[in-house]
Protein backbone atom coordinates (compact mmCIF):
# COMPACT_ATOMS: atom_id res chain seq x y z
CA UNK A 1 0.00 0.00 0.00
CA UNK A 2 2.99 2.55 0.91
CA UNK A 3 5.12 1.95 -2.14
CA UNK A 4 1.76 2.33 -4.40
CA UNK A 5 1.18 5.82 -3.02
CA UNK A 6 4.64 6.54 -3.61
CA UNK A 7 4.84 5.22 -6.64
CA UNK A 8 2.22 6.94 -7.39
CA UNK A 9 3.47 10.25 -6.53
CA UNK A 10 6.58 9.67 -8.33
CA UNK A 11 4.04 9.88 -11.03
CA UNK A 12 2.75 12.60 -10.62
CA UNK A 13 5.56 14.59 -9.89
CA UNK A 14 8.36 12.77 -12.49
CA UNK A 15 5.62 11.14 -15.27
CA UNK A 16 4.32 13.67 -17.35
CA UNK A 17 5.70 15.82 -19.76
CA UNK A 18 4.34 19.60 -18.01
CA UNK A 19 6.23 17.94 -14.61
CA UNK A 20 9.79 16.99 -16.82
CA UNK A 21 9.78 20.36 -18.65
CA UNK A 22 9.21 22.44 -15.39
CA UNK A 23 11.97 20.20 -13.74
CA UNK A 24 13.97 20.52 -16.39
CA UNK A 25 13.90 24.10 -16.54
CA UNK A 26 14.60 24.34 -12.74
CA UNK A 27 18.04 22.43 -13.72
CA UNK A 28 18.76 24.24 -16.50
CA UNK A 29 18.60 27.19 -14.80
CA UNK A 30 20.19 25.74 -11.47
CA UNK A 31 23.22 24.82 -13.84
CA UNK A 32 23.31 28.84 -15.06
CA UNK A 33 23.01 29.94 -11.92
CA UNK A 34 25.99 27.62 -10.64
CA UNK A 35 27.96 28.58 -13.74
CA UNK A 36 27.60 32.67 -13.54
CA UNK A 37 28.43 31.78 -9.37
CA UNK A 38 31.68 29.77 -9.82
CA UNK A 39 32.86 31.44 -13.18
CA UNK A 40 31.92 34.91 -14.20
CA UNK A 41 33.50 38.03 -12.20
CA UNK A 42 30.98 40.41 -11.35
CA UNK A 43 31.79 43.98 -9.60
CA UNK A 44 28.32 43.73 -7.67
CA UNK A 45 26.60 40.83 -6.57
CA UNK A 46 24.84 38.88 -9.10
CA UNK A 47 20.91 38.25 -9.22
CA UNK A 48 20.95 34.78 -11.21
CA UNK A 49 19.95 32.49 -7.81
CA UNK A 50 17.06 35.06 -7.90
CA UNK A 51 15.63 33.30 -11.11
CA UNK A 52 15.91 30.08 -8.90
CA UNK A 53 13.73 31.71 -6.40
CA UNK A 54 10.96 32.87 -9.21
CA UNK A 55 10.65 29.30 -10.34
CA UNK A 56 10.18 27.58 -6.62
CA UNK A 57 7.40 30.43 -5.87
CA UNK A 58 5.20 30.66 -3.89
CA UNK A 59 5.45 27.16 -1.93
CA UNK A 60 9.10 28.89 -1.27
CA UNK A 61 7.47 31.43 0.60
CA UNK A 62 5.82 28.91 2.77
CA UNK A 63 8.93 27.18 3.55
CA UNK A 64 10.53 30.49 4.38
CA UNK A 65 7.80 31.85 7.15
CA UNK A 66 8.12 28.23 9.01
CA UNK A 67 11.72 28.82 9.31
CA UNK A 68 11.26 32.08 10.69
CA UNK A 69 9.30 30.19 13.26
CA UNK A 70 11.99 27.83 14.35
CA UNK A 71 14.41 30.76 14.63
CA UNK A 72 16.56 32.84 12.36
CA UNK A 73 19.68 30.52 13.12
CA UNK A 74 17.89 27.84 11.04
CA UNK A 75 16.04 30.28 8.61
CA UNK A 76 19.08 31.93 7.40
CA UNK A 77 21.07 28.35 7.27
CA UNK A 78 22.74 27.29 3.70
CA UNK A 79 21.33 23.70 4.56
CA UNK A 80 17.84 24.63 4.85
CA UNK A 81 17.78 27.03 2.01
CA UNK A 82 18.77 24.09 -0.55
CA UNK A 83 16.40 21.63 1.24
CA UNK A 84 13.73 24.27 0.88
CA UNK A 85 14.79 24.98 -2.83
CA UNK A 86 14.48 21.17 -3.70
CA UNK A 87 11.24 20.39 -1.91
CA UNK A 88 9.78 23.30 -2.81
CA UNK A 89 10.35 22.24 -6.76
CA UNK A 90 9.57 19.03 -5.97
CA UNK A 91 5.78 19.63 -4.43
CA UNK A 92 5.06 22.38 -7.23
CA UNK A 93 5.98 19.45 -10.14
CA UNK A 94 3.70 16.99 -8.22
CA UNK A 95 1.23 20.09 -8.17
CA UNK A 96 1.78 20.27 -12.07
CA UNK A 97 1.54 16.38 -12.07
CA UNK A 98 -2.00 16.49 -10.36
CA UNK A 99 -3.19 18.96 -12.46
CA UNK A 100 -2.21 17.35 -15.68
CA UNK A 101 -4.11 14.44 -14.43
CA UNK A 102 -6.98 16.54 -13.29
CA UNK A 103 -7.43 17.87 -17.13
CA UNK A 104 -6.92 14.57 -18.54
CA UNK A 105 -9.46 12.59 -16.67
CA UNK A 106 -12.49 14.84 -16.09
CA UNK A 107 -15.88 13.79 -17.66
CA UNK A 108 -16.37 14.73 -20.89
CA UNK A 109 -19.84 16.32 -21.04
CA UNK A 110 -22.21 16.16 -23.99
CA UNK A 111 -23.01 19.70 -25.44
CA UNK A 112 -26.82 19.11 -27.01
CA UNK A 113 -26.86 20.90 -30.62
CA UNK A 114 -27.46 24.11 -31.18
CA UNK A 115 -30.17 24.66 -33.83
């Protein structure tokens, strides 16, 4: 019964095309952002993670006011930031994932002619 539901939600979040393009372009851009980070000089401080931060919106958000509740020590944390990041992506592709599904499996209804 557990490793149906995850299966299952593996699914949703990893087995439809909307899900793999949307993770995809979180990589993509994940691989930019790492690149313009490690490689390219910048007098001022670069906004490319802020793209990262535009594509994990709004469950992001969420994640961020719970950490102010356990205490800005944790909030402000490198380790928390990435796990936040990840699962953040991760419940918006299941999101896309459900809603995929959603469209694909609603009743067709039968729209009586118009004379």
């Amino acid at each position: 019964m557990k490793s149906e539901r995850l299966t299952g939600l593996a699914r949703l979040t990893f087995g439809n095309r909307a899900s793999q393009v949307y993770l995809g372009l979180v990589v993509a851009v994940a691989v930019w952002v790492g690149i313009d980070t490690l490689f390219v000089a910048h007098e001022d401080a670069s906004l490319a993670g802020v793209w990262l931060g535009f594509l994990a919106a709004p469950t992001i958000f969420a994640f961020f006011l719970g950490g102010d509740l356990l205490g800005e020590a944790v909030a402000e944390s490198s380790p928390f930031f990435f796990s936040t990041l990840v699962l953040s992506v991760l419940i918006q592709a299941a999101a896309i994932g459900a809603f995929v599904r959603l469209l694909r499996h609603r009743p067709r209804t039968a729209h009586p002619r118009q004379a």
